[in-house]
N, C-alpha and C. Protein backbone atom coordinates (compact mmCIF):
# COMPACT_ATOMS: atom_id res chain seq x y z
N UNK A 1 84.32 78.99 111.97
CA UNK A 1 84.49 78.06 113.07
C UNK A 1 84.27 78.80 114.38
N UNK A 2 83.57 78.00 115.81
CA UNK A 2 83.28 78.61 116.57
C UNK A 2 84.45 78.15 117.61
N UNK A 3 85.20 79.19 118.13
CA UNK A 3 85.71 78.88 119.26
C UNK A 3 85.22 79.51 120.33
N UNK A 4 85.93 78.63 121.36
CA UNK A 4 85.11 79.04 122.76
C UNK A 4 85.85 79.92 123.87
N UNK A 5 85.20 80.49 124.51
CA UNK A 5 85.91 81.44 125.75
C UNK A 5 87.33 80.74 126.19
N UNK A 6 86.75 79.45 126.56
CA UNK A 6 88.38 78.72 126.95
C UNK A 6 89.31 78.80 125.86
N UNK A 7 89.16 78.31 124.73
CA UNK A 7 90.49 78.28 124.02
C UNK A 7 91.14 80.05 123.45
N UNK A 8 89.97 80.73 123.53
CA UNK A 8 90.65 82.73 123.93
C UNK A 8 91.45 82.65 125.02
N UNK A 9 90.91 81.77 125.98
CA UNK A 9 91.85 82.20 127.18
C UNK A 9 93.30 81.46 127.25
N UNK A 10 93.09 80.73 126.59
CA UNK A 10 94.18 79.55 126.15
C UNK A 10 95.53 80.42 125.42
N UNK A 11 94.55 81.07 124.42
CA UNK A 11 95.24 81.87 123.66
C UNK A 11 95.85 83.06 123.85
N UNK A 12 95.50 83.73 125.03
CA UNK A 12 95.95 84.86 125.56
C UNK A 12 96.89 84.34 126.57
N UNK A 13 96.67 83.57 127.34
CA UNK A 13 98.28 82.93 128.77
C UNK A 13 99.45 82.48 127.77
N UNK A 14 99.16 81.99 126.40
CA UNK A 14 100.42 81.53 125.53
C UNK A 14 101.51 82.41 125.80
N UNK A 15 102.86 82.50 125.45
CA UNK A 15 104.05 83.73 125.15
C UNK A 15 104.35 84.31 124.01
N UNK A 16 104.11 85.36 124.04
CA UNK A 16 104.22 85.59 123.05
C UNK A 16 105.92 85.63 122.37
N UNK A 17 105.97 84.82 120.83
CA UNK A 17 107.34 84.67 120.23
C UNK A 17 107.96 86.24 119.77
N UNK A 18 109.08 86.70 120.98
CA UNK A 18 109.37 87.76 120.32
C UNK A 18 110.42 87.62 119.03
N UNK A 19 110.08 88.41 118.13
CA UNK A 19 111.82 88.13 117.11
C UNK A 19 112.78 88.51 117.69
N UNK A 20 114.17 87.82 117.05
CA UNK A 20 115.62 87.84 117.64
C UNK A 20 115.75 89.21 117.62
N UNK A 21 116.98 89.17 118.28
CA UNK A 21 117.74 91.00 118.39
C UNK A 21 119.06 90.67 117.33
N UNK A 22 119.21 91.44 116.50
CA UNK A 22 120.38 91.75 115.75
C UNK A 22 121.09 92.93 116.00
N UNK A 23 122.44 92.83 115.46
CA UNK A 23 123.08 93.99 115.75
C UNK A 23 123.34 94.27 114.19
N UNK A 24 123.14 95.72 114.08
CA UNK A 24 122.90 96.23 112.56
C UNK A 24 124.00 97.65 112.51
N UNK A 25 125.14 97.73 111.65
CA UNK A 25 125.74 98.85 111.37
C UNK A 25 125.19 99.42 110.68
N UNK A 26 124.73 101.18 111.07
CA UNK A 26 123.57 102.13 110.37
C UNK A 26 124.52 103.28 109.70
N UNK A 27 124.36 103.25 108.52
CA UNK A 27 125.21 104.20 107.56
C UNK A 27 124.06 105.48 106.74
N UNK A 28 124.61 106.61 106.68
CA UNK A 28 123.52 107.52 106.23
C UNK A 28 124.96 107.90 105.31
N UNK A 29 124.55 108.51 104.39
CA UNK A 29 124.94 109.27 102.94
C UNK A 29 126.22 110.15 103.31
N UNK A 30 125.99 110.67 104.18
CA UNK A 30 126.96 111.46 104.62
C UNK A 30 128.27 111.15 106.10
N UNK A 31 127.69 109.72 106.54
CA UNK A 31 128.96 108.98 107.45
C UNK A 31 128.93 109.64 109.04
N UNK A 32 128.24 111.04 109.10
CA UNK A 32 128.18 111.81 110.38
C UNK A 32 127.94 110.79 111.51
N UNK A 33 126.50 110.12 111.43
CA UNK A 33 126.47 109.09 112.39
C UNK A 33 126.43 107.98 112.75
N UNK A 34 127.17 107.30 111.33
CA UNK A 34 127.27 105.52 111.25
C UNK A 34 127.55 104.91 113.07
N UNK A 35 126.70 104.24 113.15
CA UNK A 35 127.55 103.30 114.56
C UNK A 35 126.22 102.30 114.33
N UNK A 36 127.05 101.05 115.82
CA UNK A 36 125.59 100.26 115.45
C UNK A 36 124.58 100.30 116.02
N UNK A 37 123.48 99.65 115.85
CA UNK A 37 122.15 99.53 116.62
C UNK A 37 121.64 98.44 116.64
N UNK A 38 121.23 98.29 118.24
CA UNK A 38 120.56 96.54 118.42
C UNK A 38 118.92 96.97 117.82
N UNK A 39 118.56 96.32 116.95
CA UNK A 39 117.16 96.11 116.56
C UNK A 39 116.76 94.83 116.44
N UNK A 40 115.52 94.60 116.30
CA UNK A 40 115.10 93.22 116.08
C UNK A 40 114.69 93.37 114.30
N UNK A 41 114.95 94.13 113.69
CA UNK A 41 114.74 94.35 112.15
C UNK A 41 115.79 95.43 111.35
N UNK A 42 115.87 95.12 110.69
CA UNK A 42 117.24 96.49 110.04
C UNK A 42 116.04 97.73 109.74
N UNK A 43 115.07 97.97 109.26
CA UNK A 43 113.85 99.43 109.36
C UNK A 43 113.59 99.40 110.65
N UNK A 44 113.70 99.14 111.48
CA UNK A 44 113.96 99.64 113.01
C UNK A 44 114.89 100.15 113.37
N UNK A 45 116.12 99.36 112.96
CA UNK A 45 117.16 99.97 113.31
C UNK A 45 117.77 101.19 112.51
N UNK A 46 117.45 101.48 111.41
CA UNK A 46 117.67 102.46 110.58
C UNK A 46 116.54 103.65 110.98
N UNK A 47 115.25 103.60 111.19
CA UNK A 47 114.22 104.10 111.89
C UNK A 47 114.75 105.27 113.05
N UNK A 48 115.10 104.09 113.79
CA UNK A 48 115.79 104.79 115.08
C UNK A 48 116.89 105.45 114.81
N UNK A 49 117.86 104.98 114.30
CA UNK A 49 118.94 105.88 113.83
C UNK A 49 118.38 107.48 113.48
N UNK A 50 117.71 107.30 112.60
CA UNK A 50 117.30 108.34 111.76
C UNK A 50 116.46 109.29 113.01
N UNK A 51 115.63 108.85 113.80
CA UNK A 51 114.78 109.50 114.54
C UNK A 51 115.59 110.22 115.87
N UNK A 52 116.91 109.72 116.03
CA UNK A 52 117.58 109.81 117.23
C UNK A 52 118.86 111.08 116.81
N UNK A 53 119.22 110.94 115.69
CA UNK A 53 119.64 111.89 114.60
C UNK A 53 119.34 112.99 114.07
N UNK A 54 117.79 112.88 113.45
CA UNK A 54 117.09 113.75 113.12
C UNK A 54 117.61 113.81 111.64
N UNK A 55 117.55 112.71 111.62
CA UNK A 55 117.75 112.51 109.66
C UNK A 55 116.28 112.24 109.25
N UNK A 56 115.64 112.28 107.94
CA UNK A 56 114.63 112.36 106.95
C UNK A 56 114.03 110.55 107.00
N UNK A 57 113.03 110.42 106.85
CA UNK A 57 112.68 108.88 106.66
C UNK A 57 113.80 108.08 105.77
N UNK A 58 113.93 107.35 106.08
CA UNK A 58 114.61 106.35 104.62
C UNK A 58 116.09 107.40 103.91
N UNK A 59 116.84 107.96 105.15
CA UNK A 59 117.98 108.18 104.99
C UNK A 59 119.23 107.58 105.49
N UNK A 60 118.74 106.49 106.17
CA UNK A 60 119.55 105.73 106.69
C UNK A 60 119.74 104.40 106.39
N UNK A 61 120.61 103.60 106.53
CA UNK A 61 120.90 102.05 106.00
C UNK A 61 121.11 101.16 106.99
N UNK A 62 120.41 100.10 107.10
CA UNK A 62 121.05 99.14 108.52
C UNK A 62 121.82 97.55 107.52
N UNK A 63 123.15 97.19 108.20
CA UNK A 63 123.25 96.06 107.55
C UNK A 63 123.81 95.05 108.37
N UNK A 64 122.97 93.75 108.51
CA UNK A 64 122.95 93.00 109.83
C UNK A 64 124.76 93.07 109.56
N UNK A 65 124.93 92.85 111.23
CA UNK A 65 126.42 92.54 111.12
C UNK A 65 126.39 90.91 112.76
N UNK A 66 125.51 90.83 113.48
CA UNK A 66 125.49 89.58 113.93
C UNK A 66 124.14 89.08 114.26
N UNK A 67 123.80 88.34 113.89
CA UNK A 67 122.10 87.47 113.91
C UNK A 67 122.10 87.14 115.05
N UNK A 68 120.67 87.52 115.47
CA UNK A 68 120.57 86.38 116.72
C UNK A 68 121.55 86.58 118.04
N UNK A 69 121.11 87.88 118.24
CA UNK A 69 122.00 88.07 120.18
C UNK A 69 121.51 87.72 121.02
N UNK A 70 122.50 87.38 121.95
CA UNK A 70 121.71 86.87 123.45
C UNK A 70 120.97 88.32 123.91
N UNK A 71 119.69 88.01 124.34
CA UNK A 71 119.06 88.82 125.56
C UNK A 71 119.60 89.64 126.68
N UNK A 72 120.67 88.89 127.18
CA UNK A 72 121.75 88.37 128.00
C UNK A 72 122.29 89.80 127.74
N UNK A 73 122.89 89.84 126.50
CA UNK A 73 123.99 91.07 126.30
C UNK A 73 123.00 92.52 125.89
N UNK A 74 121.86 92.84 125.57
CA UNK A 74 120.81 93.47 125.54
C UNK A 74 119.59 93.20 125.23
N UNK A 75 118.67 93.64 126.18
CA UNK A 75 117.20 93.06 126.17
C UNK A 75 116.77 94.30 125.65
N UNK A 76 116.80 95.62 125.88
CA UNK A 76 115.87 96.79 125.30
C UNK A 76 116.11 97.10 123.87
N UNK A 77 115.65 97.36 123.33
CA UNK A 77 115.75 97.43 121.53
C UNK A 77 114.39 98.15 121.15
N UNK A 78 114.67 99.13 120.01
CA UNK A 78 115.94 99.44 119.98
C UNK A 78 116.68 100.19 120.48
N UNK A 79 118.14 100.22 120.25
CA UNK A 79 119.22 101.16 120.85
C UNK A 79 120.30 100.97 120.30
N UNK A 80 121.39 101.81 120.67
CA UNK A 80 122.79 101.75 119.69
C UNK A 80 123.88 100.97 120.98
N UNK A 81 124.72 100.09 120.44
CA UNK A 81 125.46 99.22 121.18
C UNK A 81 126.54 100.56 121.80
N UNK A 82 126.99 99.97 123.16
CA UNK A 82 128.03 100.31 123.38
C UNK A 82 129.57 99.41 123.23
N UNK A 83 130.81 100.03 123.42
CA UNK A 83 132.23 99.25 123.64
C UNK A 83 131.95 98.18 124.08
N UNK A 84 131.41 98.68 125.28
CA UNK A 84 131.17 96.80 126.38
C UNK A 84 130.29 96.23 125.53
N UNK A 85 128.96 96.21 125.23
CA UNK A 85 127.86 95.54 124.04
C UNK A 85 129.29 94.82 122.87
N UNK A 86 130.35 95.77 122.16
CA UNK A 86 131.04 95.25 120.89
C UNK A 86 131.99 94.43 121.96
N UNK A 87 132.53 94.56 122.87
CA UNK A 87 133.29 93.23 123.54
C UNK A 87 132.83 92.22 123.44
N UNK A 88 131.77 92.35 124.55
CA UNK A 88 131.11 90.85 124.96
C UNK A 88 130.71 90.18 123.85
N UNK A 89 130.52 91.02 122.19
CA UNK A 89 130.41 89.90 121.19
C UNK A 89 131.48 89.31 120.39
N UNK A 90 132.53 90.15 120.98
CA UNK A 90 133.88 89.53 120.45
C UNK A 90 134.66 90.62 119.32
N UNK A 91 134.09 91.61 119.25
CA UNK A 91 134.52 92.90 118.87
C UNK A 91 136.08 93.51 119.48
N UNK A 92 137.24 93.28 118.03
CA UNK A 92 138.25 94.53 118.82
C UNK A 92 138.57 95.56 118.91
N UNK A 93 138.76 96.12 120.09
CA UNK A 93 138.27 97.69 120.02
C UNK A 93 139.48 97.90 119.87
N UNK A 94 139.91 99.11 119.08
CA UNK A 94 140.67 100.07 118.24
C UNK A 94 141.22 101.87 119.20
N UNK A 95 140.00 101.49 119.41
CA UNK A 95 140.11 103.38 119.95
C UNK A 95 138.46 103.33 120.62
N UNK A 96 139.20 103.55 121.99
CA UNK A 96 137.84 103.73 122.48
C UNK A 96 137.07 105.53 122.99
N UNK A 97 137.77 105.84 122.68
CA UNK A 97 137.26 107.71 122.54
C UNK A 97 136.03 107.69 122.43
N UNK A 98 135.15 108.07 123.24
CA UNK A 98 134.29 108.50 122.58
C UNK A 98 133.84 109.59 121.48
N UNK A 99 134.73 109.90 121.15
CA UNK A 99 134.61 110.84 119.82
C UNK A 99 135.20 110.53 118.76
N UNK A 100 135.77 109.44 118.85
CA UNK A 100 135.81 108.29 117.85
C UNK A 100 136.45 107.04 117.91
N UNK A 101 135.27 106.47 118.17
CA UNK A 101 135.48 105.06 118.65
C UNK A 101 135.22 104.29 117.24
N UNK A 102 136.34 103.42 117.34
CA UNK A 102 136.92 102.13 116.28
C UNK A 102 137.23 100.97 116.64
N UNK A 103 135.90 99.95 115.79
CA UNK A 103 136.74 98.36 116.34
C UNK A 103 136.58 97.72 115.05
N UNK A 104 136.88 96.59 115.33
CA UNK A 104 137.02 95.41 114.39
C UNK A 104 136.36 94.10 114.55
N UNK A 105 135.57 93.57 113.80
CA UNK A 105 135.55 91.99 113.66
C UNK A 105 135.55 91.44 112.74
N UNK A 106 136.45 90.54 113.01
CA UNK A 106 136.67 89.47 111.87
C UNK A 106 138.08 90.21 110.67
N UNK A 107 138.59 91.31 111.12
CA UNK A 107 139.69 92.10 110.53
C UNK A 107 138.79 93.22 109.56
N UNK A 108 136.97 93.47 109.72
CA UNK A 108 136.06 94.18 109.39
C UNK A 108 136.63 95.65 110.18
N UNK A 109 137.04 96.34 109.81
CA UNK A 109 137.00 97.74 110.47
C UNK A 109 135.58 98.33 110.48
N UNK A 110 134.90 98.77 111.52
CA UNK A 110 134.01 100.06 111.80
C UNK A 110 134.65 101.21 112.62
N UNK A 111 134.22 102.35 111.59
CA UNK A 111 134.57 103.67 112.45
C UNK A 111 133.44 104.47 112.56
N UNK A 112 133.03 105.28 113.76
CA UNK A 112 132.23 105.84 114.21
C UNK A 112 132.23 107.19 113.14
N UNK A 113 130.49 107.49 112.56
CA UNK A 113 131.36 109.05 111.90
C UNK A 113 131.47 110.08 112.31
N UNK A 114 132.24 110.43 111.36
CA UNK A 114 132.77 111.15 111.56
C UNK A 114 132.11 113.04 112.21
N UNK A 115 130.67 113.00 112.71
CA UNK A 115 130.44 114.12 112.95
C UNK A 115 130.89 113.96 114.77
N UNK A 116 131.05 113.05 115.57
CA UNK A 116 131.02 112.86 116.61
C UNK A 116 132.59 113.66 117.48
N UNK A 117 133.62 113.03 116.43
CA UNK A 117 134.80 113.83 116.22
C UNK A 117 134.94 115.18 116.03
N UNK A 118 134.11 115.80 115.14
CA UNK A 118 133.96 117.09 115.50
C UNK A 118 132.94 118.26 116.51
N UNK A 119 131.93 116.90 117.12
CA UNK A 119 131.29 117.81 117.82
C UNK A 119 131.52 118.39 118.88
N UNK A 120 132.96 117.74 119.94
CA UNK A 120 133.20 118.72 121.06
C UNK A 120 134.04 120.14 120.40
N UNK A 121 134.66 120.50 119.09
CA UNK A 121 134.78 121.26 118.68
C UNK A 121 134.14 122.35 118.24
N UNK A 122 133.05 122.16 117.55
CA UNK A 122 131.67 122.70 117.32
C UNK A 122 131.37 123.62 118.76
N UNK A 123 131.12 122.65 119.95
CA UNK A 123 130.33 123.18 120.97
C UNK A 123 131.23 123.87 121.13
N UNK A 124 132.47 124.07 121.07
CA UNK A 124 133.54 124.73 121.64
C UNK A 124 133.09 126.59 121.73
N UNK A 125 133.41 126.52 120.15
CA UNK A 125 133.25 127.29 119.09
C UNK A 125 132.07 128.16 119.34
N UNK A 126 130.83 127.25 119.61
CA UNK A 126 129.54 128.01 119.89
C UNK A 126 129.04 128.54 121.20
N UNK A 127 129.32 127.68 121.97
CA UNK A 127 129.17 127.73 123.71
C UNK A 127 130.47 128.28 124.38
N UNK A 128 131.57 128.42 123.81
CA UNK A 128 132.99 128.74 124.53
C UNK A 128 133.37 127.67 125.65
């Protein structure tokens, strides 16, 4: 079928449909850096985990934990949520440390892993 210059151009001013943003809890084998990540796919969000980490391809796990976020509460993706990000979706926070931060939804516990807790110790140790 022949289409014409106009309906290309038709076709290019359209918007393009981006997919939703999810928020995905990312778990690797060993718990060091479970937390979550806004992706618009769980292999994105596990992707990134892994790449931001410096874990191996396909060592990481994403498992949606809310469909469909407002824009509103984050537009860049991917990235890993913060406290304020788990508020504004109705998340209760537990412990907000950053070296180990814990909340809840729905009486769901997430805990941050556990390497984060030990890393101002680590640096301690190595850097004095």
């Amino acid at each position: 079928m022949f289409r014409s210059s106009t309906d290309r151009k038709v076709q290019r001013l359209m918007p393009v449909q981006k997919a939703p943003i999810h928020l995905y809890w990312v778990t690797t084998k060993d718990n060091d850096e479970d937390w979550f990540i806004f992706a618009r796919s769980a292999r994105t969000a596990a992707k990134f985990h892994e790449e931001c980490h410096g874990y191996n391809p396909n060592d990481a796990s994403a498992h949606l934990v809310i469909s469909d976020v407002l824009e509103s509460v984050v537009s860049a993706v991917p990235c890993p949520a913060d406290i304020a990000h788990l508020k504004a979706l109705g998340f209760e926070i537990v412990n907000r440390e950053p070296s180990h931060r814990e909340v809840c939804l729905n009486g769901a516990p997430f805990v941050e892993g556990q390497l984060h807790a030990q890393a101002p110790a680590v640096c301690n140790v190595l850097f004095g």
